[in-house]
N, C-alpha and C. Protein backbone atom coordinates (compact mmCIF):
# COMPACT_ATOMS: atom_id res chain seq x y z
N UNK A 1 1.24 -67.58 -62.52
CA UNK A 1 0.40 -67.85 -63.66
C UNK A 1 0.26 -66.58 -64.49
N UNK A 2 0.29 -67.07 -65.68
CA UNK A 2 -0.16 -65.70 -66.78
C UNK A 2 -0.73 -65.72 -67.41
N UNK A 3 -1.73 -64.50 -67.81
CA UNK A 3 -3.18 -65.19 -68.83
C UNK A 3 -2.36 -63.84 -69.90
N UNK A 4 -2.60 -64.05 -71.10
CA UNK A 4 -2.61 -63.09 -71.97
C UNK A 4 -3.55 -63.14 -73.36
N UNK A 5 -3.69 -62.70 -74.28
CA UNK A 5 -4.72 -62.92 -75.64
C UNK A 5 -3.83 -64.05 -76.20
N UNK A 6 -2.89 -64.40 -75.90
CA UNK A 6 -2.34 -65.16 -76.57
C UNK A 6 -2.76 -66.82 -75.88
N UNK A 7 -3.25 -66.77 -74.75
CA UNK A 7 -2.97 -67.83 -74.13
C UNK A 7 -4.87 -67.51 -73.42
N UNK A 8 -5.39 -68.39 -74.11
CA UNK A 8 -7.28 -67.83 -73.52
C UNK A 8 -7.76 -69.29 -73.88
N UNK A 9 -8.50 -69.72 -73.25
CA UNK A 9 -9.24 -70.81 -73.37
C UNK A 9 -10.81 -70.71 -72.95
N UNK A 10 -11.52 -70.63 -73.83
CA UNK A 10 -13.34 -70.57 -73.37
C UNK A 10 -13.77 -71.29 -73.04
N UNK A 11 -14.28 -71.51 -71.57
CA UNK A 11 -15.05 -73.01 -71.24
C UNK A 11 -16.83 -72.98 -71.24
N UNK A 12 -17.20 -73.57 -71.59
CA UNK A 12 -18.92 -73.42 -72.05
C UNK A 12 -19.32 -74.94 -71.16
N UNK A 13 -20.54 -74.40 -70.48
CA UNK A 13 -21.08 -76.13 -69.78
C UNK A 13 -22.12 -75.73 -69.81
N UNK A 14 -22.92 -77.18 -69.77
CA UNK A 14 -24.59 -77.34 -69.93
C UNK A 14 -24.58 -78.79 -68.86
N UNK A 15 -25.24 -78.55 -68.09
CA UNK A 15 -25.49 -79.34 -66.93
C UNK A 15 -27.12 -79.84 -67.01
N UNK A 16 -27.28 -81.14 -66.44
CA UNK A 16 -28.51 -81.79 -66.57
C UNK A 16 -28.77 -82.87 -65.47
N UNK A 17 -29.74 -82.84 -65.25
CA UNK A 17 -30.05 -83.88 -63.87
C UNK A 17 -30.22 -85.15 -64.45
N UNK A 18 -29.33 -86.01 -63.99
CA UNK A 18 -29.88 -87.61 -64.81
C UNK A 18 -30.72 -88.14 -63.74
N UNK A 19 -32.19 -88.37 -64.03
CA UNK A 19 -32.65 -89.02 -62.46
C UNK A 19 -32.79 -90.49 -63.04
N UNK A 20 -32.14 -90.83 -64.26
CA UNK A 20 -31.64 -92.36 -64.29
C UNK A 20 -31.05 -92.98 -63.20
N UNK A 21 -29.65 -92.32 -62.98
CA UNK A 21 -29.45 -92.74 -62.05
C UNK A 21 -29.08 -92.36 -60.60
N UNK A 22 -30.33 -90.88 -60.25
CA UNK A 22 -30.57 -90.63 -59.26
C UNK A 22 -31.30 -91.33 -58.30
N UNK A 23 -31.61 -91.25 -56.92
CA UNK A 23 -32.40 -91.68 -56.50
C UNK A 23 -32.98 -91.11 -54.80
N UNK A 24 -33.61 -89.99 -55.19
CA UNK A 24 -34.19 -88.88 -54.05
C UNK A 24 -34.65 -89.21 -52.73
N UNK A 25 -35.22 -90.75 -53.11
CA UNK A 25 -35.28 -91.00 -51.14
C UNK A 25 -34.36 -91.36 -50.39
N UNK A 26 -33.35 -91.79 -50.89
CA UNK A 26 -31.99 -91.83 -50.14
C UNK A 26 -30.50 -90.39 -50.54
N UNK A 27 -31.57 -89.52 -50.72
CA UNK A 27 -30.53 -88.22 -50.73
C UNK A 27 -29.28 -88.57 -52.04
N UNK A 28 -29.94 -88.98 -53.25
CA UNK A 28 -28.46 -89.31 -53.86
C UNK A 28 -29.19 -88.48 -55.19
N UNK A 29 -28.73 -87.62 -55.82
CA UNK A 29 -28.90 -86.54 -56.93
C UNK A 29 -27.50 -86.70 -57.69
N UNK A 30 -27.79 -87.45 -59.33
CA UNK A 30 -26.84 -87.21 -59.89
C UNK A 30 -27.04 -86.15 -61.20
N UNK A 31 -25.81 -85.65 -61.36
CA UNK A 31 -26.00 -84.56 -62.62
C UNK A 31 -24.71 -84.57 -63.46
N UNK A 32 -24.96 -84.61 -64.84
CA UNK A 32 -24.23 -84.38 -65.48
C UNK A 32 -23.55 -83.07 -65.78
N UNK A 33 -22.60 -82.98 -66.37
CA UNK A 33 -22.33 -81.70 -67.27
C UNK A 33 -21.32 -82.42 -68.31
N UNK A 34 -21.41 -80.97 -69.43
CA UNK A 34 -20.74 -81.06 -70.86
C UNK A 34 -20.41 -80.35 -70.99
N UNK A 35 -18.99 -79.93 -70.89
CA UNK A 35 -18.29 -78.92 -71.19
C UNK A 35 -17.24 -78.97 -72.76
N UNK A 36 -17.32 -77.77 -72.87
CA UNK A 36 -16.65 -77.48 -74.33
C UNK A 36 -15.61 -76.76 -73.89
N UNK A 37 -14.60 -77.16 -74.46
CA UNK A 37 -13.26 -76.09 -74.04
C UNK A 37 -12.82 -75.50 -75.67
N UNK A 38 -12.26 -74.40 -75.72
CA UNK A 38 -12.03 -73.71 -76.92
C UNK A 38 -11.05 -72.76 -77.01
N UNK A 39 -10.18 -73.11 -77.49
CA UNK A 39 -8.65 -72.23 -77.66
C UNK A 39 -9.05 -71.14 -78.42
N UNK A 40 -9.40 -69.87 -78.05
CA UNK A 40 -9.35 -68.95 -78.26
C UNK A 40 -8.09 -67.84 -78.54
N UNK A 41 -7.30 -68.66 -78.29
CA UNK A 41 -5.76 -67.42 -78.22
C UNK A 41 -5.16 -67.89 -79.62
N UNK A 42 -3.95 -67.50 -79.48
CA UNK A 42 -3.17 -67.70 -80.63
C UNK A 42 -2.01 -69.09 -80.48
N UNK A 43 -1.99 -69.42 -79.30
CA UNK A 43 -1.14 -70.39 -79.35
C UNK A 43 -1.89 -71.40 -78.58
N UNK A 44 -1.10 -72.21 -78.98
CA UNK A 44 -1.33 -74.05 -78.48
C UNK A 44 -1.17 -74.12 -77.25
N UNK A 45 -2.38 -75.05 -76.58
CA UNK A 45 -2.07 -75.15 -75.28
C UNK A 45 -2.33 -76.57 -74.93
N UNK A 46 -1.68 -77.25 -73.71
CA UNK A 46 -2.18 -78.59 -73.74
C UNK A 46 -2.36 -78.53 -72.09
N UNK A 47 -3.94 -79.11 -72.12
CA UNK A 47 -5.14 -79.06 -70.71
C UNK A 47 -3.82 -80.08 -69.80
N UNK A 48 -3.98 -79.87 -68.64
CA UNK A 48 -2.62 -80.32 -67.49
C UNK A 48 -3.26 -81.05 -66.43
N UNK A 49 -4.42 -79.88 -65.87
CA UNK A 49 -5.50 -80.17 -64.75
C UNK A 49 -6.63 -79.54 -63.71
N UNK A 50 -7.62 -80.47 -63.48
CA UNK A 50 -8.71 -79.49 -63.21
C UNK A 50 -8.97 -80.00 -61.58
N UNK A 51 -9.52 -78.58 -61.54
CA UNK A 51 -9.92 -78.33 -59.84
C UNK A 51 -11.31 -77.55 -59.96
N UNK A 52 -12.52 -78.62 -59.38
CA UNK A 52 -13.68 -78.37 -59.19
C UNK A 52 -14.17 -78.10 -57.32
N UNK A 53 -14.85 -77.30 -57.22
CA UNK A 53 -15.37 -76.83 -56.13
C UNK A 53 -17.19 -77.28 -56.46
N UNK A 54 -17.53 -78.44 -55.46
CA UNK A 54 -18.95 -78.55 -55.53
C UNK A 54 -19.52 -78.23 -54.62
N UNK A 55 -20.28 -77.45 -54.25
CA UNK A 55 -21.31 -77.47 -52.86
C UNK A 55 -22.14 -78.04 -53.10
N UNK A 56 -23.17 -78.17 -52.35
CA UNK A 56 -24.81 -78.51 -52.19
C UNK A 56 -25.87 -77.93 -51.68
N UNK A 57 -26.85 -77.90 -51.12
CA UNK A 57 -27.26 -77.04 -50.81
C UNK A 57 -27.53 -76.93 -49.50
N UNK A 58 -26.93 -77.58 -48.57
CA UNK A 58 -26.63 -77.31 -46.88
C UNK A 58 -25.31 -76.36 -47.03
N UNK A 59 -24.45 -76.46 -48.18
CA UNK A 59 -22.83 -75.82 -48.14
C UNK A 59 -22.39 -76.70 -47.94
N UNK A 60 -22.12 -78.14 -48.01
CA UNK A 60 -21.05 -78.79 -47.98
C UNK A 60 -20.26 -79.03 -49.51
N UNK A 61 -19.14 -78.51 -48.99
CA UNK A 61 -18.28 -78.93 -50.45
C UNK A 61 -17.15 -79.81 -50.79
N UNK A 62 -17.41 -80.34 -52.20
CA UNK A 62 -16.03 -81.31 -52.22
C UNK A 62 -15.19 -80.84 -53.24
N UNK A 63 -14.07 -80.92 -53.09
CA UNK A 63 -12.94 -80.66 -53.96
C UNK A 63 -12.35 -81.49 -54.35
N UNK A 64 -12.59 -81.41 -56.02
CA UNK A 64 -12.01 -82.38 -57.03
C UNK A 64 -10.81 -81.51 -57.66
N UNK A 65 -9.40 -82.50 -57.33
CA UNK A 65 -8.16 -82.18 -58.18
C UNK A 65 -7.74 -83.46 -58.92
N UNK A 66 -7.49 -83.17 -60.44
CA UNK A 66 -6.91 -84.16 -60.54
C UNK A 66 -6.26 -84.10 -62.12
N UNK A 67 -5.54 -84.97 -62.79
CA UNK A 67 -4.53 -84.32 -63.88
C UNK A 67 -5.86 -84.85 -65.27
N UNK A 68 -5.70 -84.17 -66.19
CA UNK A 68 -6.71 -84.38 -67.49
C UNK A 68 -7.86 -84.21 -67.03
N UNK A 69 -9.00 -84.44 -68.25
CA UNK A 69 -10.08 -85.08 -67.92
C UNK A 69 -10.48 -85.88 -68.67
N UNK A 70 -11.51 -86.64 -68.08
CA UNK A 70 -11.59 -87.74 -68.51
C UNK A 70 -11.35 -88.84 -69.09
N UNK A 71 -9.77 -89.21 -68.21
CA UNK A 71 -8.39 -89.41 -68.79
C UNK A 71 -7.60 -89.19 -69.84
N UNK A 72 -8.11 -88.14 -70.21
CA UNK A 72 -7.24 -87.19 -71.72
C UNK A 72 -6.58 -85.97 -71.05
N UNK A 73 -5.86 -85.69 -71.54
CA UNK A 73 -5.18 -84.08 -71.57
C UNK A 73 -4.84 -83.76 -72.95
N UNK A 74 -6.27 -83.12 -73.34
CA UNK A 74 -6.05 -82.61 -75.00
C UNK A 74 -5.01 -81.33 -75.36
N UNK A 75 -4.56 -81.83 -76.57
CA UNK A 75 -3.58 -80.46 -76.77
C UNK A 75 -4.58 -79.84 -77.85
N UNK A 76 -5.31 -78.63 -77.83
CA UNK A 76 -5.57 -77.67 -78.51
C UNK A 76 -4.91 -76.68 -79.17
N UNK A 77 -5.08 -76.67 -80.64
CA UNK A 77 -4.80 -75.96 -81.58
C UNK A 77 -5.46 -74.60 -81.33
N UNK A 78 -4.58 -73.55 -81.91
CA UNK A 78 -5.75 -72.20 -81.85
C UNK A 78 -7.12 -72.56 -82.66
N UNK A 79 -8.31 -72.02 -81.94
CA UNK A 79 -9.43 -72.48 -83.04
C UNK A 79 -10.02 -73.83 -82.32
N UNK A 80 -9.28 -74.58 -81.92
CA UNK A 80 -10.25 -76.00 -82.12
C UNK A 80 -10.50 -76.13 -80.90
N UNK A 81 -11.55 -77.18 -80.64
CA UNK A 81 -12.30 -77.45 -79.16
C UNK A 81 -12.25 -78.86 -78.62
N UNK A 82 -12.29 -78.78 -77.46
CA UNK A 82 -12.86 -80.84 -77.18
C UNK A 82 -13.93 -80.13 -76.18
N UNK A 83 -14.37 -81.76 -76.27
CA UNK A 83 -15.74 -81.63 -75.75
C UNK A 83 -15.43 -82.95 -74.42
N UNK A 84 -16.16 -82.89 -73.44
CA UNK A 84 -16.51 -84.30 -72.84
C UNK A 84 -17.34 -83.79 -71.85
N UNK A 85 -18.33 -85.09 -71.30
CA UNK A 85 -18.95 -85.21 -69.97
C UNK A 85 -18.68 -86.04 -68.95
N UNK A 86 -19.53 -85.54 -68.03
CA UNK A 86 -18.68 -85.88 -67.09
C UNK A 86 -19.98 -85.53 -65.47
N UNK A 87 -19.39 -86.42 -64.60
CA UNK A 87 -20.89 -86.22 -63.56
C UNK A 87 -20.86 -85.59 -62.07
N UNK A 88 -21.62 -85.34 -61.23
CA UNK A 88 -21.29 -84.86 -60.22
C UNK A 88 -22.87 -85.53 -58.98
N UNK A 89 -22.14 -86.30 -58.00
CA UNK A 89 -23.27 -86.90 -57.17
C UNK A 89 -23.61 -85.87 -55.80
N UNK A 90 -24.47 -85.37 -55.78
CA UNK A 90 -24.79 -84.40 -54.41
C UNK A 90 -25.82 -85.11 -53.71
N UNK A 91 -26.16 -84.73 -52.54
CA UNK A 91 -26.92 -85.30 -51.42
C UNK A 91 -28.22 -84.37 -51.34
N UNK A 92 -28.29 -83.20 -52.02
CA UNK A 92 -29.16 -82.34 -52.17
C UNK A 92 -29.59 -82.21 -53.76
N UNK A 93 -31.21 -82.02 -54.12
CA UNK A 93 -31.38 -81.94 -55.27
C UNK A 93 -30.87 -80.41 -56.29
N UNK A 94 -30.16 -79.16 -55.53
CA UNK A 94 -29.23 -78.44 -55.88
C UNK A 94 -28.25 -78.15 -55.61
N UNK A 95 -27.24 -77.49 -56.45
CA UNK A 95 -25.99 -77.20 -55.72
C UNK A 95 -25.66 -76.55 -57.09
N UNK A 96 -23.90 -76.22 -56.60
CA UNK A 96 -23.57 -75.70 -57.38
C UNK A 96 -22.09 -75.82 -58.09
N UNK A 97 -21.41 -75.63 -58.85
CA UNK A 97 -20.03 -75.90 -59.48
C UNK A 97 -19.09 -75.10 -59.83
N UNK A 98 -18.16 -74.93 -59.58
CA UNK A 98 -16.87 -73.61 -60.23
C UNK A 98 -15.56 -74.47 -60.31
N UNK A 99 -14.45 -73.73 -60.65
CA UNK A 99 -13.09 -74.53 -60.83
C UNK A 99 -12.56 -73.56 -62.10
N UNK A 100 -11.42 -74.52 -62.23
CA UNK A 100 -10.35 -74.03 -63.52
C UNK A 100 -10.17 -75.39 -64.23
N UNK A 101 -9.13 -74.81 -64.95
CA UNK A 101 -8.30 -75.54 -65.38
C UNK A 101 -6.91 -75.14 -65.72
N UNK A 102 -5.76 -75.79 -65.49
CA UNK A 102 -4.06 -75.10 -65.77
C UNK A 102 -4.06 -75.79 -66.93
N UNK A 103 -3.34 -75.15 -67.55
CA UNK A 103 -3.06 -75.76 -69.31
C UNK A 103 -1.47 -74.77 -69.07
N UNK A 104 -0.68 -75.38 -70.03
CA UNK A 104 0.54 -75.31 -70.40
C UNK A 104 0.51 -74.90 -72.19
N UNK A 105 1.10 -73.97 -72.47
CA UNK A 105 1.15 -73.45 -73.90
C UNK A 105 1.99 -74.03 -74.25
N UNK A 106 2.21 -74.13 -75.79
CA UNK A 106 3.62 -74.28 -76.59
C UNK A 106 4.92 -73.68 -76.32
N UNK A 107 4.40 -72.52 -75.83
CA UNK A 107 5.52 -71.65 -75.28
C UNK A 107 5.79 -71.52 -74.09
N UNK A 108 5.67 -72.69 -72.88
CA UNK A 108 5.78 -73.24 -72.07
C UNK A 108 5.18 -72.21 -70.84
N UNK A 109 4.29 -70.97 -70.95
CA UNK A 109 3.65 -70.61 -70.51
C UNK A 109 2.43 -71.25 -69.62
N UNK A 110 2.35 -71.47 -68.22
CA UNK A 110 1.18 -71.59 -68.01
C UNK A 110 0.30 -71.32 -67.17
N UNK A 111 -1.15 -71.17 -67.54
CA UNK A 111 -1.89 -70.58 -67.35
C UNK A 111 -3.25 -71.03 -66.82
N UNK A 112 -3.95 -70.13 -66.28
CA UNK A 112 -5.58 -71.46 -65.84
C UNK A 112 -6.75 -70.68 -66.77
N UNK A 113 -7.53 -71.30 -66.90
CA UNK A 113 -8.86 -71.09 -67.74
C UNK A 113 -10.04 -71.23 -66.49
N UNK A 114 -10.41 -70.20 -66.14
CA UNK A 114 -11.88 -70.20 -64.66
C UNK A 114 -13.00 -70.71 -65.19
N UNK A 115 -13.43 -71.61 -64.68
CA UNK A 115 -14.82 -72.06 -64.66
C UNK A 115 -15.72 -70.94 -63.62
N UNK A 116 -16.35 -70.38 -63.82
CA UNK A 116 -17.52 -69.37 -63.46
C UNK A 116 -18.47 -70.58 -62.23
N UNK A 117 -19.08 -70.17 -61.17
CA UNK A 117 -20.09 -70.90 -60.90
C UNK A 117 -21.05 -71.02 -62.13
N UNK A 118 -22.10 -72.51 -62.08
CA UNK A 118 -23.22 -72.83 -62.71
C UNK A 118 -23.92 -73.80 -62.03
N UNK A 119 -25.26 -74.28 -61.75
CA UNK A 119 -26.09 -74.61 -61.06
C UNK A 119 -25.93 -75.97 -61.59
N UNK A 120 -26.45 -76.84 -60.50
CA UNK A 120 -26.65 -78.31 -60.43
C UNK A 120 -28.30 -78.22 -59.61
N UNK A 121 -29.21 -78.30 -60.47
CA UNK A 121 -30.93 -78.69 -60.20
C UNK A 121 -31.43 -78.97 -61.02
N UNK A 122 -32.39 -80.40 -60.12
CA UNK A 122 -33.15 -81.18 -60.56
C UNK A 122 -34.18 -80.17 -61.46
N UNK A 123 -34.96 -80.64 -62.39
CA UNK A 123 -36.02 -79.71 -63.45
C UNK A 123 -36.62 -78.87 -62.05
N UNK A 124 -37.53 -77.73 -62.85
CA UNK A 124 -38.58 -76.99 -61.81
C UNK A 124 -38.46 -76.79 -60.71
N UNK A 125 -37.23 -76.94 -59.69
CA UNK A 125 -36.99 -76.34 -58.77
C UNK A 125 -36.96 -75.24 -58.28
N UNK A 126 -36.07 -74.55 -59.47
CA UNK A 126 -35.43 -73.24 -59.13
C UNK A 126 -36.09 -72.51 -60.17
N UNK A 127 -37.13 -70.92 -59.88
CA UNK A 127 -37.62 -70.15 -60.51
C UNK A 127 -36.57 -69.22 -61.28
């Protein structure tokens, strides 16, 4: 894999507890997130596939691989962004999220974009 200025993708997420359709006495916590992806480089890249790492908060984790998201694989222009959401069900009312994504450039370069850990909790939990 090769990352260069030419080949950068910014991923931005905002995560939220839906307790629509959570439901805490049977250990089931769902949460959203919304992530923004953003071609930052100079060339075109088109999203291939993502690999999420979820824990919870005993440490159990599941690993999500799988091609696009949310059955798209957008091709990004330098400059432009997609957006989508998307959910995650844990057995604990926190946890947490990281991953990538591989994208393929125009110039048949390809490369992954890191998702950073970010928290999955219900409101007022966590100080």
């Amino acid at each position: 894999m090769t990352e260069s200025r030419s080949h950068q993708i910014e991923v931005k997420i905002q995560s939220a507890y839906f307790k629509e359709q959570s439901d805490p006495a049977n250990q089931h916590y769902v949460f959203l997130y919304q992530v923004t992806l953003k071609n930052t480089g100079t060339e075109a890249a088109k999203l291939l596939s993502r690999h999420w790492v979820i824990t919870d908060a005993h440490g159990t984790v599941q690993e999500v691989h799988g091609l696009g998201v949310v059955g798209e694989q957008p091709h990004l222009q330098p400059g432009e962004t997609f957006e989508y959401t998307s959910g995650a069900v844990l057995n604990t009312p926190v946890g947490s999220m990281q991953g990538s994504y591989e994208l393929v450039a125009d110039d048949g370069v390809v490369f992954k974009a890191e998702v950073p850990a970010f928290s999955l909790a219900i409101p007022n939990i966590l100080h």
